[in-house]
N, C-alpha and C. Protein backbone atom coordinates (compact mmCIF):
# COMPACT_ATOMS: atom_id res chain seq x y z
N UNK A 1 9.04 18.97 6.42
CA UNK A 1 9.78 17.74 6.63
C UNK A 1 8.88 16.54 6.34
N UNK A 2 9.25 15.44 5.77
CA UNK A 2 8.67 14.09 5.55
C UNK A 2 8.22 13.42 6.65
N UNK A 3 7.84 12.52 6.47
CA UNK A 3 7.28 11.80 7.22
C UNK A 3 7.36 10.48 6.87
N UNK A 4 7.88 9.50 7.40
CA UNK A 4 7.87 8.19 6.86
C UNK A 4 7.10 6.98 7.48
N UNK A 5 6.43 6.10 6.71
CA UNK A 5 5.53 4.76 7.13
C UNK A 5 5.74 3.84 6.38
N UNK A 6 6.13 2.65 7.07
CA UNK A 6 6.17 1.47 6.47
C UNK A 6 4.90 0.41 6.64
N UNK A 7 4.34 -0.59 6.14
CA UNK A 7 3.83 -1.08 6.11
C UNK A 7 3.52 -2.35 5.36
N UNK A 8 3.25 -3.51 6.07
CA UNK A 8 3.12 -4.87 5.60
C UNK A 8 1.62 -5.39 5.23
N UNK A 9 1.51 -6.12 4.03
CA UNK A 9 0.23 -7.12 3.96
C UNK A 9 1.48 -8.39 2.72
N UNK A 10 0.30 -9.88 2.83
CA UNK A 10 0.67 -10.49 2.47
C UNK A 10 -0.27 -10.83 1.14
N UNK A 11 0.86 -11.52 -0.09
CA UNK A 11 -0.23 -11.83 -0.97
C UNK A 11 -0.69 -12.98 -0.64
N UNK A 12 -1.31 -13.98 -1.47
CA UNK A 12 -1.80 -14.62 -1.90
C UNK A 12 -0.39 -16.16 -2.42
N UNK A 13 -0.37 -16.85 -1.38
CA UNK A 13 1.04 -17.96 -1.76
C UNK A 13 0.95 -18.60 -3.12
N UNK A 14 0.75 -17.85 -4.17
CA UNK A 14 0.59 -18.86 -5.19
C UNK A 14 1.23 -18.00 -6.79
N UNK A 15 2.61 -18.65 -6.94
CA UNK A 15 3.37 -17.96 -8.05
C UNK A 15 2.52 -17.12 -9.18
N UNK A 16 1.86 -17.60 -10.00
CA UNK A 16 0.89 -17.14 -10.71
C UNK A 16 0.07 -15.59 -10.10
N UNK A 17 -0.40 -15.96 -9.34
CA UNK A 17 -0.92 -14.70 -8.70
C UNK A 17 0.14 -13.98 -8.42
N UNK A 18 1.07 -14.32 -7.55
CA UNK A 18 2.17 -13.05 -7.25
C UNK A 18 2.83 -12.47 -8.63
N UNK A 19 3.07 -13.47 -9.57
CA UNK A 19 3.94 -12.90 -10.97
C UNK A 19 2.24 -11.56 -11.53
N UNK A 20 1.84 -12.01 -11.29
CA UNK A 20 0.28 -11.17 -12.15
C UNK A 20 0.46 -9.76 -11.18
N UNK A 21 0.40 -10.07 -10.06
CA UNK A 21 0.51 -9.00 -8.97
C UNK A 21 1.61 -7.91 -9.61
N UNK A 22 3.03 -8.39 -9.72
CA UNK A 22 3.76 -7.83 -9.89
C UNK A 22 3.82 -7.02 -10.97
N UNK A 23 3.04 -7.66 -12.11
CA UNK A 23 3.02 -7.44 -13.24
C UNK A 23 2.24 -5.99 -13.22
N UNK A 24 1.10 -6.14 -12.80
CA UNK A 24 0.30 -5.13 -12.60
C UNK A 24 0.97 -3.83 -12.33
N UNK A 25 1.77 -4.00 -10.79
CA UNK A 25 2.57 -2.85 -10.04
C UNK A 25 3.73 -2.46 -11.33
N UNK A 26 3.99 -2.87 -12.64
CA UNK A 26 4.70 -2.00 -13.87
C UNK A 26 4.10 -1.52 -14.19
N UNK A 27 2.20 -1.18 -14.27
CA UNK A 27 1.53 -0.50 -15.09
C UNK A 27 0.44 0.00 -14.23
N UNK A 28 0.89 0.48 -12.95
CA UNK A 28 -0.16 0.94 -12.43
C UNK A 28 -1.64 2.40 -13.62
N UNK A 29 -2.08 2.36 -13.20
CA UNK A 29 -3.16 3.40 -13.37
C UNK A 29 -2.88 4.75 -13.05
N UNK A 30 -2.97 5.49 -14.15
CA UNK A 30 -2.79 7.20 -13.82
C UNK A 30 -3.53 7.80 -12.81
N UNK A 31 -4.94 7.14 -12.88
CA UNK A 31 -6.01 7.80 -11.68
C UNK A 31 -5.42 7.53 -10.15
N UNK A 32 -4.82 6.03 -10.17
CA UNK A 32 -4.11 5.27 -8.72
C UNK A 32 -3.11 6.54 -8.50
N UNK A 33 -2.07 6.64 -9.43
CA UNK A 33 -0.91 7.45 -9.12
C UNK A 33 -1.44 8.53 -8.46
N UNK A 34 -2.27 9.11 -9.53
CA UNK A 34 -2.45 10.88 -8.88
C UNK A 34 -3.43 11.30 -7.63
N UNK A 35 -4.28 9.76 -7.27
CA UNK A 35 -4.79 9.49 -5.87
C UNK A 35 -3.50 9.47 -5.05
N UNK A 36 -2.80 9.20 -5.39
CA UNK A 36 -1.51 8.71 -4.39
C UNK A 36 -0.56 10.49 -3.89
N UNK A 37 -0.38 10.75 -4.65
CA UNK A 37 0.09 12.22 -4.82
C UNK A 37 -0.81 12.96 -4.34
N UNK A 38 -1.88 13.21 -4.54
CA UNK A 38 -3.00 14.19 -3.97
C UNK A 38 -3.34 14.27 -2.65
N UNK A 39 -2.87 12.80 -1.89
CA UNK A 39 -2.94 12.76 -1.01
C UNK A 39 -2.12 13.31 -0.18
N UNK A 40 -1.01 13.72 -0.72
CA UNK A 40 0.76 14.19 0.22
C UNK A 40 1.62 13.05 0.36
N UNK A 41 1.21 11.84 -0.24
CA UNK A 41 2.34 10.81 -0.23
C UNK A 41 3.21 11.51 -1.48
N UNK A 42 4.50 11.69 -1.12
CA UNK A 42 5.30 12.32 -1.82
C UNK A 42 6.41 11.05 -2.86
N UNK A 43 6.55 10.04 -2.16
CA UNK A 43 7.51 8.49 -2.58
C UNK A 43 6.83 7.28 -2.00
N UNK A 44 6.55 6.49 -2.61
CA UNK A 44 6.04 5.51 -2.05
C UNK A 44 6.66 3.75 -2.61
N UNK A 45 6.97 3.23 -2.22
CA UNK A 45 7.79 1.91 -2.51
C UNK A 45 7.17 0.86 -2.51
N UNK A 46 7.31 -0.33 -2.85
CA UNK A 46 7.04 -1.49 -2.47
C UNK A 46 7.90 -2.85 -2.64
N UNK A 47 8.18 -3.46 -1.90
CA UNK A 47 9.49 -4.37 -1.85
C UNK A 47 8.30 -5.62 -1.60
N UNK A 48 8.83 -6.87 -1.63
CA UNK A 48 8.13 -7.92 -1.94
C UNK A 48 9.33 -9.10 -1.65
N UNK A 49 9.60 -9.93 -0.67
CA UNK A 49 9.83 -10.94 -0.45
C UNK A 49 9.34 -12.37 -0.22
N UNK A 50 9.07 -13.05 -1.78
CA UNK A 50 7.96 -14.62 -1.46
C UNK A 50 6.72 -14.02 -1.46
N UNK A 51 5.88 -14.48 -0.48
CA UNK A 51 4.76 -13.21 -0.56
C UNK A 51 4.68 -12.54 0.26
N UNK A 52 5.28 -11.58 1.26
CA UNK A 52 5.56 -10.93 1.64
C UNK A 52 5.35 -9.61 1.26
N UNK A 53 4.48 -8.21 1.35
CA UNK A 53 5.08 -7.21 0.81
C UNK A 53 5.36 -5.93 2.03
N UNK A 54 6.27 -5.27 1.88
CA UNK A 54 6.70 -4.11 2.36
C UNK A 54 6.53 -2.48 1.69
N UNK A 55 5.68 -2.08 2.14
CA UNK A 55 5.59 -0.55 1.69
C UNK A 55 6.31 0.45 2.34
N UNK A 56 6.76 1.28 1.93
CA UNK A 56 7.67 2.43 2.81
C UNK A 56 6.82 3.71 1.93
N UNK A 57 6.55 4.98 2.83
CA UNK A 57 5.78 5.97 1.97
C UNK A 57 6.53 7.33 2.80
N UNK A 58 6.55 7.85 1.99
CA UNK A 58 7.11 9.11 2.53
C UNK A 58 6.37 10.24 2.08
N UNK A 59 5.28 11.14 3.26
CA UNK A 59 4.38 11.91 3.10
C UNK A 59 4.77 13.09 3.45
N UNK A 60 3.80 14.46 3.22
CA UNK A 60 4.36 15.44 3.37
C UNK A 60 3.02 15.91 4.71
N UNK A 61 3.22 17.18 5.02
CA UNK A 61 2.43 17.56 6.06
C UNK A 61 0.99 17.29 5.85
N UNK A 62 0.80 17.45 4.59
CA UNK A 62 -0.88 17.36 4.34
C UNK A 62 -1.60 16.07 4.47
N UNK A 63 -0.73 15.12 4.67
CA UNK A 63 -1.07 13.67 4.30
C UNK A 63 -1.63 12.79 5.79
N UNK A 64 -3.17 12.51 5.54
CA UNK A 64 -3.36 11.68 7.18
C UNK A 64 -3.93 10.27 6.21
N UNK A 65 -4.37 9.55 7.18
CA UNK A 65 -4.50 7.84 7.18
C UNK A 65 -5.73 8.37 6.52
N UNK A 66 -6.82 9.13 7.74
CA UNK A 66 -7.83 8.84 7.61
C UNK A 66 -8.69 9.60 6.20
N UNK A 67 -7.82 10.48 6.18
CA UNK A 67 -8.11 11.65 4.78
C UNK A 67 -8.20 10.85 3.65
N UNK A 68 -7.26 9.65 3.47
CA UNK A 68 -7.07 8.94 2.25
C UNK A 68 -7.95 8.23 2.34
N UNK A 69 -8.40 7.67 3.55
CA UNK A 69 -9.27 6.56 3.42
C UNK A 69 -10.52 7.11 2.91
N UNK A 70 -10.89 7.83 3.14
CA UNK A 70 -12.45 8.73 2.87
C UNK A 70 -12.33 8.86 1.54
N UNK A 71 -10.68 9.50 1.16
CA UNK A 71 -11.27 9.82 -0.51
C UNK A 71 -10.88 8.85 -1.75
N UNK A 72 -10.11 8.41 -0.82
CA UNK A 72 -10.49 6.68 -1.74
C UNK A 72 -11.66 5.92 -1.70
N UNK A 73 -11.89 5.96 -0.60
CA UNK A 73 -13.74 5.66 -0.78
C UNK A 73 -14.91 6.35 -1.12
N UNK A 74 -14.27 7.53 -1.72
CA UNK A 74 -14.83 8.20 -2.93
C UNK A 74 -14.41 8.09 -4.45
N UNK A 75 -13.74 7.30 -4.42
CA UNK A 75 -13.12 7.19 -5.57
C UNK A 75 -13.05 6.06 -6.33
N UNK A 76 -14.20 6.43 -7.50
CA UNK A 76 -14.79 4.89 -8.00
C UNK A 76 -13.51 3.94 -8.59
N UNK A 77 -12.34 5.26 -9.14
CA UNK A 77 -11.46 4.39 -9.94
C UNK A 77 -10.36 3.36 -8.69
N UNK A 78 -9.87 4.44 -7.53
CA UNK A 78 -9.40 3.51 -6.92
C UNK A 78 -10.08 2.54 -6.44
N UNK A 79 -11.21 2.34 -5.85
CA UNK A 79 -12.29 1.19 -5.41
C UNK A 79 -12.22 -0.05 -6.58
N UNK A 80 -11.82 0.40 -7.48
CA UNK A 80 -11.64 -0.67 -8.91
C UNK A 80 -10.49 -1.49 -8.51
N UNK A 81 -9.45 -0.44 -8.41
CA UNK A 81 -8.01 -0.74 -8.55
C UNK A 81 -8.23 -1.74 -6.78
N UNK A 82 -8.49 -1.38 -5.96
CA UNK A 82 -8.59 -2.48 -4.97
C UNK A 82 -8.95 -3.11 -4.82
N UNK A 83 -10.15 -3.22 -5.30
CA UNK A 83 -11.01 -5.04 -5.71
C UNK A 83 -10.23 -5.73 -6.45
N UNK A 84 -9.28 -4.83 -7.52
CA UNK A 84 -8.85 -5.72 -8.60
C UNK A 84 -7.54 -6.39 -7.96
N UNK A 85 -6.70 -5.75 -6.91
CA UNK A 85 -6.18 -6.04 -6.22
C UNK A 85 -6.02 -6.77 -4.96
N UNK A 86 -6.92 -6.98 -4.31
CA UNK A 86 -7.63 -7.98 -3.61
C UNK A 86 -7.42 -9.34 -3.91
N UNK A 87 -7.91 -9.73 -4.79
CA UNK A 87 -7.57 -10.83 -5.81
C UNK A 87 -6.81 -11.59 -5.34
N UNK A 88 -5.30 -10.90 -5.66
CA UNK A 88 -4.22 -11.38 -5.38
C UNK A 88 -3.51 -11.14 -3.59
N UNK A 89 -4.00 -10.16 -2.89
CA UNK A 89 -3.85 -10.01 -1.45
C UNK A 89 -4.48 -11.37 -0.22
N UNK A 90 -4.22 -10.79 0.38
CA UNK A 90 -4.82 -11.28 1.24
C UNK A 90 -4.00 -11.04 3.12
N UNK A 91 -5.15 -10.47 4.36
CA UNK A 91 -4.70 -9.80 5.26
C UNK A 91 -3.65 -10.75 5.81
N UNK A 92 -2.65 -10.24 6.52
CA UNK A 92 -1.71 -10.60 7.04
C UNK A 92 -2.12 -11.64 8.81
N UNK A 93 -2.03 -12.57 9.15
CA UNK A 93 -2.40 -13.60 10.33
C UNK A 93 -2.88 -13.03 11.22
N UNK A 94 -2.19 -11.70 11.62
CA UNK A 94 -2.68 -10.91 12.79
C UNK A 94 -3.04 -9.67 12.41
N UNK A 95 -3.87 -9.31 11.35
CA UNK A 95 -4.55 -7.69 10.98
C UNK A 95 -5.70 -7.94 11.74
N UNK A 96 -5.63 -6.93 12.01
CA UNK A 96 -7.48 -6.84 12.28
C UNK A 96 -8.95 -6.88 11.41
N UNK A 97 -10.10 -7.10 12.08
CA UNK A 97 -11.01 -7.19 10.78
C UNK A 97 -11.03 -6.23 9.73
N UNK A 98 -11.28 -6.57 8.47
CA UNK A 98 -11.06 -5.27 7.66
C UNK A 98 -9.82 -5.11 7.38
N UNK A 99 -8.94 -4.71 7.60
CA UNK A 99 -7.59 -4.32 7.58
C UNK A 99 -6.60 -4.76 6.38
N UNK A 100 -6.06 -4.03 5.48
CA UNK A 100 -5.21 -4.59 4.67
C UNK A 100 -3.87 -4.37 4.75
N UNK A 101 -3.33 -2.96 4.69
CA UNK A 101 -1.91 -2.54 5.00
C UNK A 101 -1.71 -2.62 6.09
N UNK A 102 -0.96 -3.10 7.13
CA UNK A 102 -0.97 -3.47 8.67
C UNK A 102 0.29 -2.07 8.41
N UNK A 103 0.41 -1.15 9.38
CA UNK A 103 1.31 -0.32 9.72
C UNK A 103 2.36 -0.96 10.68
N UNK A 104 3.29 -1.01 10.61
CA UNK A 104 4.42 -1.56 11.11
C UNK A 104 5.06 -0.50 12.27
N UNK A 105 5.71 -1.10 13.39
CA UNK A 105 6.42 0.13 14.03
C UNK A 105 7.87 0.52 13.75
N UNK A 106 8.93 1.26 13.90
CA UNK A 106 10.09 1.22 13.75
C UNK A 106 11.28 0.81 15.46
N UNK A 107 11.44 -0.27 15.03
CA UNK A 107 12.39 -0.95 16.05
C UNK A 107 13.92 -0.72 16.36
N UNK A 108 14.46 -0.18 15.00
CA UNK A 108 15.91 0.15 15.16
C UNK A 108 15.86 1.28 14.18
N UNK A 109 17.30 1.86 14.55
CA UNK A 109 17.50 3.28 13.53
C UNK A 109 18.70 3.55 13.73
N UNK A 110 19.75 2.98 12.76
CA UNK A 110 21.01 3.23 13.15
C UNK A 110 21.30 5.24 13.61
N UNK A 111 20.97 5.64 12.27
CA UNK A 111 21.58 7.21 12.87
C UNK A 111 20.17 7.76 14.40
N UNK A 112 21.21 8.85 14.46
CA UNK A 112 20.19 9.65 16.20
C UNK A 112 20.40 8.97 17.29
């Protein structure tokens, strides 16, 4: 069974950067993708309101926070892809130090 996580960070308030941002997310990187997959994220989304963004990921059993974090920080190509991304980010008012994807909780759920 899946597993689902949503999660918020904000860009950078400035059209130019967000259109570049976006631009980017049409041509992600094969190495990004198959980091993404390897991990057990099985679907992963991203919605974007102003600068606003929303991630929704839907993982499979194999998939932890901390597993990704380690092997993305083994991973010279993603370490690229997040500096290069950075750029245009920036943490959300109340993340913590460090922190980029703030994990969100779930507040409502129509079905159950």
């Amino acid at each position: 069974m899946l597993q689902k996580y949503c999660l918020a960070l904000d860009l950078k308030d400035d059209p130019s950067r967000i259109q570049a941002y976006d631009e980017w997310h049409s041509k992600v990187w094969p190495e990004i993708l198959e980091s993404i997959r390897q991990s057990g994220i099985e679907e992963m989304e991203i919605f974007r309101a102003g600068n606003r963004l929303f991630m929704i990921m839907e993982v499979n059993e194999q998939f932890s926070f901390e597993a990704k974090a380690k092997a993305d920080g083994n991973n010279q190509k993603v370490q690229e892809w997040e500096n290069l991304m950075w750029q245009f980010q920036q943490a959300l008012p109340f993340a913590k130090q460090g922190e980029k994807w703030v994990l969100m909780n779930s507040i409502f759920k129509l079905s159950e």
